[in-house]
Structure formats: structure tokens, C-alpha cells
Protein backbone atom coordinates (compact mmCIF):
# COMPACT_ATOMS: atom_id res chain seq x y z
CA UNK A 1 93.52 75.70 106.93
CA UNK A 2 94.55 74.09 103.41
CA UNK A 3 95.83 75.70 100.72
CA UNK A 4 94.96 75.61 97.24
CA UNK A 5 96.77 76.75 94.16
CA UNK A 6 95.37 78.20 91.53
CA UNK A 7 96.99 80.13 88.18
CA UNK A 8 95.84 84.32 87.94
CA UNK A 9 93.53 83.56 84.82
CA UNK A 10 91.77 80.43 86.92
CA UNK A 11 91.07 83.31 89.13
CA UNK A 12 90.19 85.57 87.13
CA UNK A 13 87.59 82.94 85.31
CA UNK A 14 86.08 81.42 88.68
CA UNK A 15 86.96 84.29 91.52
CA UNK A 16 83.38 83.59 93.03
CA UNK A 17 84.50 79.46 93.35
CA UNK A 18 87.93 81.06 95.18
CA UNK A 19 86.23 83.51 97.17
CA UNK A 20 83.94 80.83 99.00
CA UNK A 21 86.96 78.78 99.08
CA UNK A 22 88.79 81.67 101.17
CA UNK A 23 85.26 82.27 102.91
CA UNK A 24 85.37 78.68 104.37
CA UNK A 25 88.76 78.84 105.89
CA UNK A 26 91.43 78.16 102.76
CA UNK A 27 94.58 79.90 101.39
CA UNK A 28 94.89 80.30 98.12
CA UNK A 29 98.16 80.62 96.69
CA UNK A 30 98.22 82.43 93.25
CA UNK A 31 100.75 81.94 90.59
CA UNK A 32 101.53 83.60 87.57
CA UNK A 33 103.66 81.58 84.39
CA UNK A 34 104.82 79.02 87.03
CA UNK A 35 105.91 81.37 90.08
CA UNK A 36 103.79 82.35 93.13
CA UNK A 37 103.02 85.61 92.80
CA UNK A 38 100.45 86.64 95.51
CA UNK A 39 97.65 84.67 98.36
CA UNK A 40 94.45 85.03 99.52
CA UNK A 41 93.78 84.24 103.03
CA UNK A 42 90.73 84.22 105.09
CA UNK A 43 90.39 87.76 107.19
CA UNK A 44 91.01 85.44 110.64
CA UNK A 45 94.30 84.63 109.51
CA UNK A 46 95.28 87.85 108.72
CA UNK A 47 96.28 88.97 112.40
CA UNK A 48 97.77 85.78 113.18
CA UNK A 49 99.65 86.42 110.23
CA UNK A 50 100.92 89.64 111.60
CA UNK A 51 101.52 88.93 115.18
CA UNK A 52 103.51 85.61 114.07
CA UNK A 53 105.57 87.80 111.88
CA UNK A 54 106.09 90.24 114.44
CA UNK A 55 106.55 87.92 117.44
CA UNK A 56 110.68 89.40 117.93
CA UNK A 57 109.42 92.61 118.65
CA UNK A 58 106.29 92.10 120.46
CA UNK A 59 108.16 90.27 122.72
CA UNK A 60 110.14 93.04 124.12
CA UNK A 61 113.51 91.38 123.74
CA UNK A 62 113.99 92.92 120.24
CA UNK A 63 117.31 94.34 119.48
CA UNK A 64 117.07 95.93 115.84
CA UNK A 65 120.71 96.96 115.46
CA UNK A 66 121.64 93.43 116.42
CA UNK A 67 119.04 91.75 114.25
CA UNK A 68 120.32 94.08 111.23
CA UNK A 69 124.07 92.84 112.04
CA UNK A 70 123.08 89.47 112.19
CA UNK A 71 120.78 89.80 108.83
CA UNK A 72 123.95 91.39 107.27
CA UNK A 73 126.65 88.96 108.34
CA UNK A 74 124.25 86.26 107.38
CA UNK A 75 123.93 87.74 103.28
CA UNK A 76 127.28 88.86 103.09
CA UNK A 77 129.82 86.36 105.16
CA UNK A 78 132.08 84.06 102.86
CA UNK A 79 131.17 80.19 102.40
CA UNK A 80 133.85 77.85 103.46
């Protein structure tokens, strides 16, 4: 799968040339005065999407209290 970039009023002006691009497999990454702000993927993506981004928990050897400590200490904990 590539991915394409394309400004909101490109879309806007040409959604049918984006949709076929989605249709035949491609992202498309939409941005908005410079900054990404949205993509389009193809439906088949979708739940790969979602599993990948779920793979801690699916796994079974989630621990969400520990996960949220380690998130926290992450943000939070001093630079040296």
C-alpha cells in the first residue's frame, strides 16, 4: 500500500480521482494549511489497523494499570 498526500480542497475538487485511488489499495493522507489532519484507507486495512493497534491486549498479557504507570512516568519523569 502507498500513500499519497493530498491538501482538503484537492479533495474536495477531485474526491472521485482519491476515491479510486483508495479503491485500488492506497492511503491517502489529508492535510489541512500544512498539517495532517485526517486519512483515507482502503476498507481491508481497516481491521489490520485495529488489531495492530490493539495487539497488547489481544494478546492476553495486558496489564492496564501497569501500562497507565508506565505511560505516566514516561510524560511526566524529569530529563537528565
Amino acid at each position: 500500500m502507498s500513500a499519497v498526500t493530498a491538501t482538503a480542497t484537492e479533495m474536495q475538487n477531485n474526491f472521485g480521482r482519491y476515491l479510486n485511488l483508495v479503491m485500488n489499495g492506497n492511503e491517502i493522507i489529508v492535510t489541512k494549511n500544512g498539517r495532517e489532519v485526517g486519512r483515507f484507507i482502503p476498507k481491508a486495512s481497516t481491521v489490520s489497523y485495529l488489531t495492530d493497534s490493539l495487539t497488547g491486549i489481544l494478546k492476553g498479557n495486558y496489564d492496564l494499570r501497569e501500562a497507565r504507570e508506565e505511560r505516566l512516568k514516561e510524560k511526566y519523569e524529569a530529563v537528565d
